[in-house]
Protein backbone atom coordinates (compact mmCIF):
# COMPACT_ATOMS: atom_id res chain seq x y z
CA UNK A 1 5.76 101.45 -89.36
CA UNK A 2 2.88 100.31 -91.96
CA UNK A 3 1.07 97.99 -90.52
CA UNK A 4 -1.03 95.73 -92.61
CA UNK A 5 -3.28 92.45 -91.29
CA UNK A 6 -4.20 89.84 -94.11
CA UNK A 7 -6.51 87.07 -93.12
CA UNK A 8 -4.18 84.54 -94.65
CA UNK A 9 -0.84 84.00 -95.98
CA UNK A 10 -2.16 83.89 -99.49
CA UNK A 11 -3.41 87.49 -98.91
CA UNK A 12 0.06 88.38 -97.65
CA UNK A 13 1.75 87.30 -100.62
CA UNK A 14 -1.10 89.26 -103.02
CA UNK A 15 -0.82 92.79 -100.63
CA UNK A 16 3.10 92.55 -100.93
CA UNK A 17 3.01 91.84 -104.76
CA UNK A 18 1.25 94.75 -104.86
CA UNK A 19 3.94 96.84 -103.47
CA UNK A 20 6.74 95.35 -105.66
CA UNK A 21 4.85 95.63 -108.84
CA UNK A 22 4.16 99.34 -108.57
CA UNK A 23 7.46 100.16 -108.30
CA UNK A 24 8.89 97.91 -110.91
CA UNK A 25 6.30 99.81 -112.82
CA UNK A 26 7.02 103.12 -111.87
CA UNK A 27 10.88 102.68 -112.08
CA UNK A 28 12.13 100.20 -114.35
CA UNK A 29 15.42 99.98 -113.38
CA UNK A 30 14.48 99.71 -109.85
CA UNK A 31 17.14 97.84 -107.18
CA UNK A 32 15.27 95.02 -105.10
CA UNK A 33 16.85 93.51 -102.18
CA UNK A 34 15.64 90.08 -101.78
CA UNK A 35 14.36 87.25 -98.88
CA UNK A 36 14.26 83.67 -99.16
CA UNK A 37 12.46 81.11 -97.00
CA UNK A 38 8.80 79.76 -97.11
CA UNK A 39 7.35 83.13 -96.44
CA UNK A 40 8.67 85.53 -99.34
CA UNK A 41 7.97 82.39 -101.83
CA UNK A 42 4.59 83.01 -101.75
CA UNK A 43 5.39 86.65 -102.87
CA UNK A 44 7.84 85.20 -105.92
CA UNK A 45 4.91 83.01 -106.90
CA UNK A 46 2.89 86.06 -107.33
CA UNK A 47 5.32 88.20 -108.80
CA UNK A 48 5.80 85.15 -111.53
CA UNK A 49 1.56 85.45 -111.89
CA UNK A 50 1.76 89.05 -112.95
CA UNK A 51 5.11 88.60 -115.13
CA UNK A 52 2.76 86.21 -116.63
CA UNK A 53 -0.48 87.28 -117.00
CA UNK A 54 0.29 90.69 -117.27
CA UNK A 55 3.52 91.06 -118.74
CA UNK A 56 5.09 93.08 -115.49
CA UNK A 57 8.67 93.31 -116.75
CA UNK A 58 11.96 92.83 -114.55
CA UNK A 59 14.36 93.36 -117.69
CA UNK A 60 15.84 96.09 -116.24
CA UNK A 61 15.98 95.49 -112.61
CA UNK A 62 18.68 94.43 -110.61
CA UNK A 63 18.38 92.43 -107.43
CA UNK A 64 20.45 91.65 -104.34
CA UNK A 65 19.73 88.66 -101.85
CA UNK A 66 20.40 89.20 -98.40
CA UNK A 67 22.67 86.35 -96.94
CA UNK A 68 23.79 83.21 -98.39
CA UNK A 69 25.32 79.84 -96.62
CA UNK A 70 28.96 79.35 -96.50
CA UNK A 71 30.16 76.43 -97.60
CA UNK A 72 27.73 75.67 -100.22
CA UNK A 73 28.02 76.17 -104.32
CA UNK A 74 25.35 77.79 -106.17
CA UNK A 75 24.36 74.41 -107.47
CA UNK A 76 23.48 72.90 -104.08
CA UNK A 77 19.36 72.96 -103.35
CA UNK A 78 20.02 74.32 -100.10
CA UNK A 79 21.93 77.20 -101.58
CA UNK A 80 19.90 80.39 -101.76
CA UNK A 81 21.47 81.18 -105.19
CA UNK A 82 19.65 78.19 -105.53
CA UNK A 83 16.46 78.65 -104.31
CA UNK A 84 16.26 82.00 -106.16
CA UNK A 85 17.20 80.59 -109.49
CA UNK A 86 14.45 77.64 -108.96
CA UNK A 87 12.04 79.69 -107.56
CA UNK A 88 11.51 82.84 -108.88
CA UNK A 89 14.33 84.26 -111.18
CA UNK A 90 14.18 81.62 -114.45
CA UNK A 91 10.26 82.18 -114.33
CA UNK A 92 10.63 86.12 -114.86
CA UNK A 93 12.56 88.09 -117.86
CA UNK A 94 15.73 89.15 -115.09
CA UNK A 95 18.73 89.65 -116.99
CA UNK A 96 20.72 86.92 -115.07
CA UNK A 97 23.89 89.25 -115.00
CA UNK A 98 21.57 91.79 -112.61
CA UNK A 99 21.07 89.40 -110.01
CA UNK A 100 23.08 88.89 -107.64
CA UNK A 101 23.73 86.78 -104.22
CA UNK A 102 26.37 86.94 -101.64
CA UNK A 103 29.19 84.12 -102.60
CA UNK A 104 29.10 81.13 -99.57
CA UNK A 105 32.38 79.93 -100.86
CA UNK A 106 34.45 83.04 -101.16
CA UNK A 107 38.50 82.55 -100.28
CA UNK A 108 37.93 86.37 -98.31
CA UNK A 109 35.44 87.07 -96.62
CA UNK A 110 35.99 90.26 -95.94
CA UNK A 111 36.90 91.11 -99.08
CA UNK A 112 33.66 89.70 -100.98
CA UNK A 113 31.43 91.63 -98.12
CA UNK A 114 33.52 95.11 -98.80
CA UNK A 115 32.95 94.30 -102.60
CA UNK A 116 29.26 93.38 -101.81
CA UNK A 117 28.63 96.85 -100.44
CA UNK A 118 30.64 98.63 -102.84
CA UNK A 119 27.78 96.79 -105.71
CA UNK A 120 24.77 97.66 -103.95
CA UNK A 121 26.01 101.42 -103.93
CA UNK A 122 27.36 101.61 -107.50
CA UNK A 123 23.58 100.53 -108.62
CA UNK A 124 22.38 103.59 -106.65
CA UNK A 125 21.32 101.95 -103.50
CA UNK A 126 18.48 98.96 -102.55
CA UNK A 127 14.95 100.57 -103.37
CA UNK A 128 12.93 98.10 -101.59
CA UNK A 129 14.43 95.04 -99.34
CA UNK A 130 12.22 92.24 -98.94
CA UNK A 131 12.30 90.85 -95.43
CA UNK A 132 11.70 87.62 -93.39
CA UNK A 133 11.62 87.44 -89.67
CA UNK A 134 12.63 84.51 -87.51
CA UNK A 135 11.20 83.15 -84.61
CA UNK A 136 13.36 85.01 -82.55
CA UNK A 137 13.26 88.41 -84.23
CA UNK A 138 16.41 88.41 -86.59
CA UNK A 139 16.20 89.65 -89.73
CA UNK A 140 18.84 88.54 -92.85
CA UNK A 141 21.06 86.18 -90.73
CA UNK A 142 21.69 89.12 -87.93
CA UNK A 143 21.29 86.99 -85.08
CA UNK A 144 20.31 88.41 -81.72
CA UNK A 145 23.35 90.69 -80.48
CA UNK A 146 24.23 92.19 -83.51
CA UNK A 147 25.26 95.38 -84.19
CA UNK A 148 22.60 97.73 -85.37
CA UNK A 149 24.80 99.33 -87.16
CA UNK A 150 26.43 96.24 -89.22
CA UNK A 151 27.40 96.08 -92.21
CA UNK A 152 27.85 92.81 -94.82
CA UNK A 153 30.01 90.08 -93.19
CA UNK A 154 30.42 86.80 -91.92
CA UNK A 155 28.34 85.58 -89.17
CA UNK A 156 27.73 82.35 -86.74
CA UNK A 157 23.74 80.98 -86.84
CA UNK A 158 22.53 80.39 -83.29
CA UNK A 159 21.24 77.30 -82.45
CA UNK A 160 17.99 77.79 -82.69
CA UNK A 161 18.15 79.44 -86.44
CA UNK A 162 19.76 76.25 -87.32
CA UNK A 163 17.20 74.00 -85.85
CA UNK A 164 14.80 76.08 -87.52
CA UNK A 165 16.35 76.17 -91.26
CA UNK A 166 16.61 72.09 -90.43
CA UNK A 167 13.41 70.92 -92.02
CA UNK A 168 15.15 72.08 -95.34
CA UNK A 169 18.28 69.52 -94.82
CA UNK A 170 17.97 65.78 -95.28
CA UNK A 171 20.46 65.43 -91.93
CA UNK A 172 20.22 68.47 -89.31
CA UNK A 173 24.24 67.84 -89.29
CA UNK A 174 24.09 69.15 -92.88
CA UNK A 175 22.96 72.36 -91.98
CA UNK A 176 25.65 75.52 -92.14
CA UNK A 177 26.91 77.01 -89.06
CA UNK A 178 28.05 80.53 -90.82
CA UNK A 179 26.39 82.29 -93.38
CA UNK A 180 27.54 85.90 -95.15
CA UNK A 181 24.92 88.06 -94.41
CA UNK A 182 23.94 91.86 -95.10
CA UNK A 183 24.24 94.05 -91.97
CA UNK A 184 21.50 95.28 -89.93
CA UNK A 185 22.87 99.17 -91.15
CA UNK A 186 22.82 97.89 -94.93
CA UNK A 187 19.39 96.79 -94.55
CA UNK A 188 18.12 100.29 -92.69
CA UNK A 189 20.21 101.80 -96.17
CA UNK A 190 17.23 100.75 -98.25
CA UNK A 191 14.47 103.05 -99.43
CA UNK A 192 11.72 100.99 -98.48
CA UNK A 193 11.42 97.99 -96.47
CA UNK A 194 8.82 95.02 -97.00
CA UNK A 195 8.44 92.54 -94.03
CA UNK A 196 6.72 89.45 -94.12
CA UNK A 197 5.54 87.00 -91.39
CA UNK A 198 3.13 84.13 -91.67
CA UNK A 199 2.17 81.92 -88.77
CA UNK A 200 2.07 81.76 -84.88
CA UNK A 201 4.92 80.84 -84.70
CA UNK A 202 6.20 84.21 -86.07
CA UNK A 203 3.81 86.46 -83.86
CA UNK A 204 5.87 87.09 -80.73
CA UNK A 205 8.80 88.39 -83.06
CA UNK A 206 6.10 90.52 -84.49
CA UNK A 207 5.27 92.19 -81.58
CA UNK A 208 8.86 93.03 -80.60
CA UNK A 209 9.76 94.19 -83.84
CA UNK A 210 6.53 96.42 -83.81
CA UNK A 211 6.00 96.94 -80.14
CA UNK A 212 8.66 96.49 -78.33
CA UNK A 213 12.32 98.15 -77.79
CA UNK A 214 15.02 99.05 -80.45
CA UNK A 215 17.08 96.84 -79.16
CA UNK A 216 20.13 94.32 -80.37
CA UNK A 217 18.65 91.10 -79.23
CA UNK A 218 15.66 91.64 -81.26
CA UNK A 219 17.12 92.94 -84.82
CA UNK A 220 14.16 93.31 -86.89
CA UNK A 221 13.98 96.18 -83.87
CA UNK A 222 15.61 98.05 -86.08
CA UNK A 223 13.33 98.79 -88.28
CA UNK A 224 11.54 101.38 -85.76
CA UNK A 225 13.84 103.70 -86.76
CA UNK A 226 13.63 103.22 -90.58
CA UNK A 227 11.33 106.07 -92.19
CA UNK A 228 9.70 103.70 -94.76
CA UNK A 229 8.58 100.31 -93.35
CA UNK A 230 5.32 97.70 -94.74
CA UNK A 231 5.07 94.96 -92.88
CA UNK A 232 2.27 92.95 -93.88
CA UNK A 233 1.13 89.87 -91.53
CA UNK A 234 -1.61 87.68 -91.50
CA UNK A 235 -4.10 87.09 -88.58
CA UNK A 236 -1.49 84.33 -86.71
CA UNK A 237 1.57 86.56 -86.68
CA UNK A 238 -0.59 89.58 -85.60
CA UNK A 239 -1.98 87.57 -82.95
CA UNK A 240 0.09 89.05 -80.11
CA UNK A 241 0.03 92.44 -81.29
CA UNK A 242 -1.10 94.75 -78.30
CA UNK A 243 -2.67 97.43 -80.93
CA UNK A 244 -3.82 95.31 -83.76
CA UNK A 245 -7.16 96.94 -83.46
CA UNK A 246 -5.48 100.01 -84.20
CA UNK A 247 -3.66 99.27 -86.91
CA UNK A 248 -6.55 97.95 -88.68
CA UNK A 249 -7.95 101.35 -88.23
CA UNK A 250 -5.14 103.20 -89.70
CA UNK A 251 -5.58 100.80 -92.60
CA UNK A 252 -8.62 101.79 -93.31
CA UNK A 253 -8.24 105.30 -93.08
CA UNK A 254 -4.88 104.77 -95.71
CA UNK A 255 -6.99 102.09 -98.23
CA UNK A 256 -10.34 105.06 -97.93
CA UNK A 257 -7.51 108.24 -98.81
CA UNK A 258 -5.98 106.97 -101.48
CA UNK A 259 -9.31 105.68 -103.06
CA UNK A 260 -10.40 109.34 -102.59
CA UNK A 261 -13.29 108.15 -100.16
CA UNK A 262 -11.87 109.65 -96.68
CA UNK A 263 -13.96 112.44 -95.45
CA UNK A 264 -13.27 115.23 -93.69
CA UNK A 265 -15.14 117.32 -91.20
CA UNK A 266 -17.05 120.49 -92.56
């Protein structure tokens, strides 16, 4: 795993644009699996600049979110069809028809999740997945305990992910208790994958998902055994990080090679 330290979550939102751009650049038709949450908005925001200011074109891309509340209609601002639409995709030249969010109020469940899957392969697979972490190391809405193996489906929000998606919700009360989520497996599917984390708050998550075990009770885990994972931090959420000092190094070495400026012994 890529490990990147930004002094700020500014920075973190610039150094992942970075990574999205090129490869809307390089492949056009590109599939991105999305986040949402107060961490990947600064990356949207960004994304938006360079759409912008210069011209970095999404008319061919298609996108997939990874989760969605049940129980609430696209139209509600707590929906992440929602939040998506407000945020990020009416500012950028999407083609509307390309984007596309699990369903919160779908009469099967299992149905919508099998025909969820069955989308993301007939595009040819997610080429980069956007990622949030929460406080307790889930990633999507795969609370601790799921399968690492799991695929799109419907799944209960622990306590403590609902008292920390609260702040959103005029009434805690209002906040969902299920959510249709992609699986931990669908997620490890993806080409590339881009994690984000901002804050303190964020940093012992970090340094399980980095650090620790592969384990169920810490999904982001997971992503140890991925071949292609960025995460990019700033300072707070590295803060617990046993080999930060390391992986500052490594950056380095990575930022000097490809600017051509690495030397080698004689």
């Amino acid at each position: 795993m890529r490990v990147i330290v930004e002094s700020s979550p500014e920075q973190v939102a610039r150094m992942a644009a970075t990574f999205v751009a090129a490869l809307v650049r390089k492949k056009p038709t590109c599939v991105l699996g999305l986040a949402t949450g107060s961490t990947p908005l600064g990356l949207y925001r960004e994304l938006i600049r360079l759409h912008r200011e210069e011209g970095l074109d999404f008319s061919r891309v298609t996108s997939f979110n990874l989760d969605e509340y049940v129980g609430l209609a696209p139209s509600h601002p707590q929906s992440y069809r929602y939040f998506m639409q407000h945020n990020f995709f009416q500012h950028i030249n999407i083609d509307q028809r390309n984007t596309h969010v699990p369903d919160g109020r779908a009469l099967d469940f299992e149905a919508h999740a099998e025909q969820y899957e069955r989308r993301i392969k007939d595009e040819g697979g997610i080429d980069l997945q956007v990622l949030g972490i929460g406080s307790d190391g889930h990633i999507a809405f795969n609370e601790p305990g799921s399968s690492l193996g799991s695929r799109t489906r419907l799944k209960t929000l622990t306590s403590e992910t609902v008292r920390d998606n609260a702040r959103f919700f005029n009434d805690p009360a209002e906040v969902p208790r299920l959510a249709v989520t992609m699986g931990v497996g669908t997620i490890l599917e993806s080409r590339r994958c881009l994690l984000l984390a901002c804050g303190r708050h964020k940093a012992e998550a970090i340094r399980a998902t980095v650090e620790g075990p592969v384990t169920a009770q810490v999904t982001a885990s997971a992503l140890q055994l991925h071949r292609d994972v960025i995460a990019v931090v700033d300072e707070d959420a590295a803060s617990s990080l046993y080999r930060r000092e390391y992986y500052c190094e490594v950056e380095q070495s990575q930022q000097a090679l490809q600017a051509g400026k690495l030397k080698f012994g004689a």
